[in-house]
PDB file of N, CA and C in Angstrom:
ATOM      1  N   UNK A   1      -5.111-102.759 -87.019  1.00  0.00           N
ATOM      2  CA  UNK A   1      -6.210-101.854 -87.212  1.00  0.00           C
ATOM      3  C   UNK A   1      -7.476-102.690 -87.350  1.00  0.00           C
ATOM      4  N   UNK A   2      -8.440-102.491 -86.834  1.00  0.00           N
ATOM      5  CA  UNK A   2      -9.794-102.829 -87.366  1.00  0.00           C
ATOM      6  C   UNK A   2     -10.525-102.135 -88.145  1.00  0.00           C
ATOM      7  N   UNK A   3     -11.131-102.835 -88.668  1.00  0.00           N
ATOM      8  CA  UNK A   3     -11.904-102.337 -90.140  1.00  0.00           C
ATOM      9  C   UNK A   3     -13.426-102.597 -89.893  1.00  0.00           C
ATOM     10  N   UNK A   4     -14.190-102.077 -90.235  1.00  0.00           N
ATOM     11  CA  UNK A   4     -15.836-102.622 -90.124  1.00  0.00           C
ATOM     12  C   UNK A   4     -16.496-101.957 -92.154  1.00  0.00           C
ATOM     13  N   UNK A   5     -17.339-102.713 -91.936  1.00  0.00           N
ATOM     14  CA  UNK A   5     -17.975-102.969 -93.274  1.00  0.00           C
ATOM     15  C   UNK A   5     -19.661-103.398 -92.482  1.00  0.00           C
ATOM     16  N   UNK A   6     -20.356-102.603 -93.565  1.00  0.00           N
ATOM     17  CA  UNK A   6     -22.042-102.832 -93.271  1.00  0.00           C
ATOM     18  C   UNK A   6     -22.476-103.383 -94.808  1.00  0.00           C
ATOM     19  N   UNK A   7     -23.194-104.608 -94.448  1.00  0.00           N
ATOM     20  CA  UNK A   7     -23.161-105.262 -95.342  1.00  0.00           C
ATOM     21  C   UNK A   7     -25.064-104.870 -95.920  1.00  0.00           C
ATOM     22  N   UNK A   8     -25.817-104.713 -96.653  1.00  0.00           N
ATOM     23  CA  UNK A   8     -26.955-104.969 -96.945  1.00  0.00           C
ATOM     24  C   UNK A   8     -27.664-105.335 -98.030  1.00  0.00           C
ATOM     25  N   UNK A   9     -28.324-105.762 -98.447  1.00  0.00           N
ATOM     26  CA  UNK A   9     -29.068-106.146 -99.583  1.00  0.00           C
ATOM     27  C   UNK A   9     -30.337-106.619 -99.403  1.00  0.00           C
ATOM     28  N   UNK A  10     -31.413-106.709-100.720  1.00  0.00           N
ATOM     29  CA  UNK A  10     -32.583-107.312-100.322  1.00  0.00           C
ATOM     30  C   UNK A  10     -33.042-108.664 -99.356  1.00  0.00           C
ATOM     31  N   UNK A  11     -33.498-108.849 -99.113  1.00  0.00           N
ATOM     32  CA  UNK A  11     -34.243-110.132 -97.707  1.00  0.00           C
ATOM     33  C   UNK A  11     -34.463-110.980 -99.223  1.00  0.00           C
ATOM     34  N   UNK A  12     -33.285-111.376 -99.536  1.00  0.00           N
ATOM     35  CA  UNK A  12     -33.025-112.880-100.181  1.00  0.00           C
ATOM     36  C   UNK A  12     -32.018-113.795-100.165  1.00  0.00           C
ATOM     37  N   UNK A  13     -31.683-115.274-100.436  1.00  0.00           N
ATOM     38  CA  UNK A  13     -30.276-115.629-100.178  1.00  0.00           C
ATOM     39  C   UNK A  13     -28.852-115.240-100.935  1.00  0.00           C
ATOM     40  N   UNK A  14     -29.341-113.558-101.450  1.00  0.00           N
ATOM     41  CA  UNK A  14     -27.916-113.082-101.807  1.00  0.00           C
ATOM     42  C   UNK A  14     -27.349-112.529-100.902  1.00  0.00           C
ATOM     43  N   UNK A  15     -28.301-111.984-100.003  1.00  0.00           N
ATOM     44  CA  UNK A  15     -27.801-111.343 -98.641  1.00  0.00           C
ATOM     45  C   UNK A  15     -26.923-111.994 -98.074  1.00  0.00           C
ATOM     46  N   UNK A  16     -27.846-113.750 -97.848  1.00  0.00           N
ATOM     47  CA  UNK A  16     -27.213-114.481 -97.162  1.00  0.00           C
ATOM     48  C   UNK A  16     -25.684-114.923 -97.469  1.00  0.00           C
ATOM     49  N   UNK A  17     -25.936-115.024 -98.694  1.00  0.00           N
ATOM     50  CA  UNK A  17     -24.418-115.215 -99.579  1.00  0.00           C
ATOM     51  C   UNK A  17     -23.402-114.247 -99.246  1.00  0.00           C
ATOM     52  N   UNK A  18     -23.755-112.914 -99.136  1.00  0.00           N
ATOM     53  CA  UNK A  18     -22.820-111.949 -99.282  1.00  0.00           C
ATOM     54  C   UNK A  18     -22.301-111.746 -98.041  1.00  0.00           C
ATOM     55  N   UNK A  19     -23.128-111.943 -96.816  1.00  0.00           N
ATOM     56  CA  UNK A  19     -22.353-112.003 -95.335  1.00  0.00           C
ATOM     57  C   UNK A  19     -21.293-113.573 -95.008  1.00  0.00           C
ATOM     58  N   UNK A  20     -22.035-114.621 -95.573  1.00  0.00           N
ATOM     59  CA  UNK A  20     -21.148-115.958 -95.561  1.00  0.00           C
ATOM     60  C   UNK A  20     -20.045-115.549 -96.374  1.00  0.00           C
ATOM     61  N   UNK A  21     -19.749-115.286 -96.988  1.00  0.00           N
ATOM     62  CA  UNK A  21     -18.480-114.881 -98.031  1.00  0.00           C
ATOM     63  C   UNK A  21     -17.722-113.541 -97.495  1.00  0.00           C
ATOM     64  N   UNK A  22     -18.430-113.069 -96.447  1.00  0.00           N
ATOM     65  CA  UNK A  22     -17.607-112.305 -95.620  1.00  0.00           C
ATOM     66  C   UNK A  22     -17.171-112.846 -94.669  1.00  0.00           C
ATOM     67  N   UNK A  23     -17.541-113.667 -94.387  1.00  0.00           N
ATOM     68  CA  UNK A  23     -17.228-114.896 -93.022  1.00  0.00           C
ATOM     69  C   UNK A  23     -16.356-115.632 -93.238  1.00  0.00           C
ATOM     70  N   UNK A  24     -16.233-116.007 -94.752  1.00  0.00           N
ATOM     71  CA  UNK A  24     -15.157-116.760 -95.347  1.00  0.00           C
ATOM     72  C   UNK A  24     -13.694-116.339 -95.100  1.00  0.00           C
ATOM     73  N   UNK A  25     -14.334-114.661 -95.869  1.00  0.00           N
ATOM     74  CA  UNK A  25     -12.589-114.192 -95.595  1.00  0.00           C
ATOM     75  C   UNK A  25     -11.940-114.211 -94.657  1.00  0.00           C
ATOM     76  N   UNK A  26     -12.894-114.178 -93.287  1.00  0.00           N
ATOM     77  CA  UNK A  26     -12.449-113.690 -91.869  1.00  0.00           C
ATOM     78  C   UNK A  26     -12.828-112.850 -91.421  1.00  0.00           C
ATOM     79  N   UNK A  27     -14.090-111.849 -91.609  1.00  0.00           N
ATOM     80  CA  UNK A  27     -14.539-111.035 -90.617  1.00  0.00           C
ATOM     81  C   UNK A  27     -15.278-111.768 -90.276  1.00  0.00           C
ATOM     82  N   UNK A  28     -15.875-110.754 -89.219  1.00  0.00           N
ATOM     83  CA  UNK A  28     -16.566-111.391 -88.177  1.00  0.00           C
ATOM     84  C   UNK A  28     -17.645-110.399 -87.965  1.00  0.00           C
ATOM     85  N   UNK A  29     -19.095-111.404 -87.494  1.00  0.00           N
ATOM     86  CA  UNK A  29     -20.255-110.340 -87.376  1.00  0.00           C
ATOM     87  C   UNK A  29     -19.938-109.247 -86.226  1.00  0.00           C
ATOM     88  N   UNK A  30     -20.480-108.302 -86.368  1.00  0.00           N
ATOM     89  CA  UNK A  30     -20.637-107.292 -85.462  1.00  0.00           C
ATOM     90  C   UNK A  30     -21.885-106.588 -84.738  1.00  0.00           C
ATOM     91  N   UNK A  31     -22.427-106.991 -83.678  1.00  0.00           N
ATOM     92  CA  UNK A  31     -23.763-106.844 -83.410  1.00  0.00           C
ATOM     93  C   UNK A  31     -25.070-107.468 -84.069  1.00  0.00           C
ATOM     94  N   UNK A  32     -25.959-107.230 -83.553  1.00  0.00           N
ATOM     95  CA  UNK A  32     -27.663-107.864 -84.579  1.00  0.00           C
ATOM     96  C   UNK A  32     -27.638-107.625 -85.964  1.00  0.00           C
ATOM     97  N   UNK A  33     -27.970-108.154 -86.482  1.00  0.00           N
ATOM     98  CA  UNK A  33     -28.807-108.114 -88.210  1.00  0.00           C
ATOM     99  C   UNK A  33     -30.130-107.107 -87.841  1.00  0.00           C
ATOM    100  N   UNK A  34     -29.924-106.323 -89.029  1.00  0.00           N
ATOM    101  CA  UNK A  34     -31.120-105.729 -88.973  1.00  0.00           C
ATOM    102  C   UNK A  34     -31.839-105.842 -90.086  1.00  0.00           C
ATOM    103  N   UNK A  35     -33.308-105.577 -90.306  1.00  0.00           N
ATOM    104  CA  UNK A  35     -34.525-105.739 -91.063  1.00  0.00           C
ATOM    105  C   UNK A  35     -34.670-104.383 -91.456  1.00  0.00           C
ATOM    106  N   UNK A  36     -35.500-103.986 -92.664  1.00  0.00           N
ATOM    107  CA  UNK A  36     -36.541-103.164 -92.502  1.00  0.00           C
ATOM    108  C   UNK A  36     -36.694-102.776 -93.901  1.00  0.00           C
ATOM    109  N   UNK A  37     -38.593-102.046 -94.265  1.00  0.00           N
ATOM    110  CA  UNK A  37     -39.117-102.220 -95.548  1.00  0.00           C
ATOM    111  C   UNK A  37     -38.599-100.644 -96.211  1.00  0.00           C
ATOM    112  N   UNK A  38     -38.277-101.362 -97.440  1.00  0.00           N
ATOM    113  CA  UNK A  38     -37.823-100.129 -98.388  1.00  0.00           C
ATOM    114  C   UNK A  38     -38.641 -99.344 -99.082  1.00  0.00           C
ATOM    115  N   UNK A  39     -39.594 -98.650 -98.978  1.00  0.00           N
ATOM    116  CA  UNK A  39     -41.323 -98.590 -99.346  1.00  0.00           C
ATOM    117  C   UNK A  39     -40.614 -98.229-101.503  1.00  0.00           C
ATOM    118  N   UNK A  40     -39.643 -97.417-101.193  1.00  0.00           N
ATOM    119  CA  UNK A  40     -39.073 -97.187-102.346  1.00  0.00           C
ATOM    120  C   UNK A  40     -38.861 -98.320-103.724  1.00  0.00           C
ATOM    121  N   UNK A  41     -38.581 -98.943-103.169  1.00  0.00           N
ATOM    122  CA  UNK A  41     -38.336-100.396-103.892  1.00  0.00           C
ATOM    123  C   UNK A  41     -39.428-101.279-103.626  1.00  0.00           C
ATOM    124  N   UNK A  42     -40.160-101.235-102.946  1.00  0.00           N
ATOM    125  CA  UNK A  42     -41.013-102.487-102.102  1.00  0.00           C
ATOM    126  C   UNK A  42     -40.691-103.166-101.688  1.00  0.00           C
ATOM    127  N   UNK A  43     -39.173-103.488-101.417  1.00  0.00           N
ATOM    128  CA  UNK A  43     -38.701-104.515-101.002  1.00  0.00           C
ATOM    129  C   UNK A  43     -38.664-104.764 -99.094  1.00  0.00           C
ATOM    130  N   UNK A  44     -38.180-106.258 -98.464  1.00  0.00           N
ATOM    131  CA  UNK A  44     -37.018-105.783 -97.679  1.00  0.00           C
ATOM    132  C   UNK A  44     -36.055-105.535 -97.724  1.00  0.00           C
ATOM    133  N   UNK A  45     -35.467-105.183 -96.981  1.00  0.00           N
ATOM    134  CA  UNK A  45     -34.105-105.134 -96.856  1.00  0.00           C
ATOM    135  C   UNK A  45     -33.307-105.579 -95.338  1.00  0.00           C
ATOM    136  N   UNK A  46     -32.185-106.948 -95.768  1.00  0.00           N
ATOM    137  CA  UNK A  46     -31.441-106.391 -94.338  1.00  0.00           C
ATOM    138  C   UNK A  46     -30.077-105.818 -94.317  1.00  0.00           C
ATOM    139  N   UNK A  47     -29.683-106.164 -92.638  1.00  0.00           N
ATOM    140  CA  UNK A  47     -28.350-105.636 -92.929  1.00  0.00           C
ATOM    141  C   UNK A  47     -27.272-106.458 -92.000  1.00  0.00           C
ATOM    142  N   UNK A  48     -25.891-106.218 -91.981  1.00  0.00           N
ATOM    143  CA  UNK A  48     -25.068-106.885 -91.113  1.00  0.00           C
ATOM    144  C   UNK A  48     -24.233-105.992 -90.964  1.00  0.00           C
ATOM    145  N   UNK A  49     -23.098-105.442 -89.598  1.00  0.00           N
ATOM    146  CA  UNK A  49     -22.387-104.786 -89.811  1.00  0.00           C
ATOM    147  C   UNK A  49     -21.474-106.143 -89.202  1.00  0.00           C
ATOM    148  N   UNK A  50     -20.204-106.391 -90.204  1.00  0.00           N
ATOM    149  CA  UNK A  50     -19.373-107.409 -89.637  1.00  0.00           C
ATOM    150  C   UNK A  50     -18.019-106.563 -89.432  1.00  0.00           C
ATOM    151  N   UNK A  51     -16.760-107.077 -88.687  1.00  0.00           N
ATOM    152  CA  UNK A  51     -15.370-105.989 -88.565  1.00  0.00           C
ATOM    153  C   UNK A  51     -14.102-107.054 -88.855  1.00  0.00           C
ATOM    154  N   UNK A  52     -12.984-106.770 -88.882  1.00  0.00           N
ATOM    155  CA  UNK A  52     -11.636-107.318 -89.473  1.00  0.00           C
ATOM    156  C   UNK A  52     -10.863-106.933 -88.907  1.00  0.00           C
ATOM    157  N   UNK A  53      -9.603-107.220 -88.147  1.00  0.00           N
ATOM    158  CA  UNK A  53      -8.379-106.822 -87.681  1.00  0.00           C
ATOM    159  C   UNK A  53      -7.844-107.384 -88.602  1.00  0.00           C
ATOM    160  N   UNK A  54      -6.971-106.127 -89.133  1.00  0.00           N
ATOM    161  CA  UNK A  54      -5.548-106.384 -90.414  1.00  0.00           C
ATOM    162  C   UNK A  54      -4.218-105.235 -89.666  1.00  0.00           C
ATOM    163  N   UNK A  55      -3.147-105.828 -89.949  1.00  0.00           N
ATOM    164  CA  UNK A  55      -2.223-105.160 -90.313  1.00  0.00           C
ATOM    165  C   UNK A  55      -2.108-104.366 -91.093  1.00  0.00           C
ATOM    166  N   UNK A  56      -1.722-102.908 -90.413  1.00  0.00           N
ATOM    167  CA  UNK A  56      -1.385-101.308 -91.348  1.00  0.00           C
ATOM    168  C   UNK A  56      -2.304-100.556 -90.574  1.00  0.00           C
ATOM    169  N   UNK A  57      -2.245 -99.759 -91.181  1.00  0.00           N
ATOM    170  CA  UNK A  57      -2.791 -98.037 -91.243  1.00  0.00           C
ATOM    171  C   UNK A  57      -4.132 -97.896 -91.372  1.00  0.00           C
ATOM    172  N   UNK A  58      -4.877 -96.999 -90.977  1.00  0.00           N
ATOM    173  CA  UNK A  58      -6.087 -96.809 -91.683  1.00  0.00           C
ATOM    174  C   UNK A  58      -5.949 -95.830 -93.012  1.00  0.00           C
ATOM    175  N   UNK A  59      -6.514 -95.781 -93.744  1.00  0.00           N
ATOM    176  CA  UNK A  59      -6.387 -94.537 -94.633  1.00  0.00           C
ATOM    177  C   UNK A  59      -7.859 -94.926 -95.911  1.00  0.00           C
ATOM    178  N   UNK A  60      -9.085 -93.188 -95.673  1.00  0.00           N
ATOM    179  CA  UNK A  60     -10.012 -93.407 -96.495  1.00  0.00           C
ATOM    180  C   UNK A  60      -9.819 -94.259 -97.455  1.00  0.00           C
ATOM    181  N   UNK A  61      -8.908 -94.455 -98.018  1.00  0.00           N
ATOM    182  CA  UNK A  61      -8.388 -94.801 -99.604  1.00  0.00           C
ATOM    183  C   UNK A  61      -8.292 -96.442 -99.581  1.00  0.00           C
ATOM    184  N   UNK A  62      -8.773 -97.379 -98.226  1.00  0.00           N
ATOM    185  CA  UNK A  62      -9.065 -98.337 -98.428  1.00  0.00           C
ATOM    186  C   UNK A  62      -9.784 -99.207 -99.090  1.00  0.00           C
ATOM    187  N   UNK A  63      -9.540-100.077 -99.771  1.00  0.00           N
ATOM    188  CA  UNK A  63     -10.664-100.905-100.453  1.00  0.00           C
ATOM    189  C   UNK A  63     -11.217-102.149 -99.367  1.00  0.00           C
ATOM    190  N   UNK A  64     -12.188-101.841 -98.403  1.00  0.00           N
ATOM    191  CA  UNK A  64     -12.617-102.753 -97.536  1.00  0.00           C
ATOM    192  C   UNK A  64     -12.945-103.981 -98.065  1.00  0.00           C
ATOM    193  N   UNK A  65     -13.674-104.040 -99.028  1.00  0.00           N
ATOM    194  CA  UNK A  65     -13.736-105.671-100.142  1.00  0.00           C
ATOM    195  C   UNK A  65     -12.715-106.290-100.308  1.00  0.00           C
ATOM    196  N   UNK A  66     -11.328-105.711 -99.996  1.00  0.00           N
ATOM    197  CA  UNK A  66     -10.083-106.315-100.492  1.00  0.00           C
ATOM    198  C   UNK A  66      -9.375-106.724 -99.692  1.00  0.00           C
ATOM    199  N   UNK A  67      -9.537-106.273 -98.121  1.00  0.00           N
ATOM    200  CA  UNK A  67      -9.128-106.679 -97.185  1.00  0.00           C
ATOM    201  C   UNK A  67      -9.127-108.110 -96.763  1.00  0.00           C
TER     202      UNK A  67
END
């Protein structure tokens, strides 16, 4: 089964952290990074959508972090 996960957080190196440590486990990026301003927060924000092939089933009740 493949799995996908969208990763985002503010335009700082936690972002960066949090997609490398998805890279670690073994997914893999999935298309462009995206940008864009959160007027709400003031912040940026980006994003990553990275994906995973695992063994099993799909089922809502996944914990994608755990994969």
């Amino acid at each position: 089964m493949k799995l996908y996960r969208f990763l985002s957080e503010e335009d700082t190196s936690v972002f960066c952290h949090k997609v490398s440590r998805a890279l670690d486990e073994g997914w893999e990026l999935y298309g462009s990074p995206t940008q864009t301003f959160d007027p709400a927060s003031n912040v940026m924000r980006c994003g990553q959508a990275v994906i995973k092939e695992v063994v099993g089933d799909y089922s809502p009740e996944l914990k994608l972090r755990d994969q």
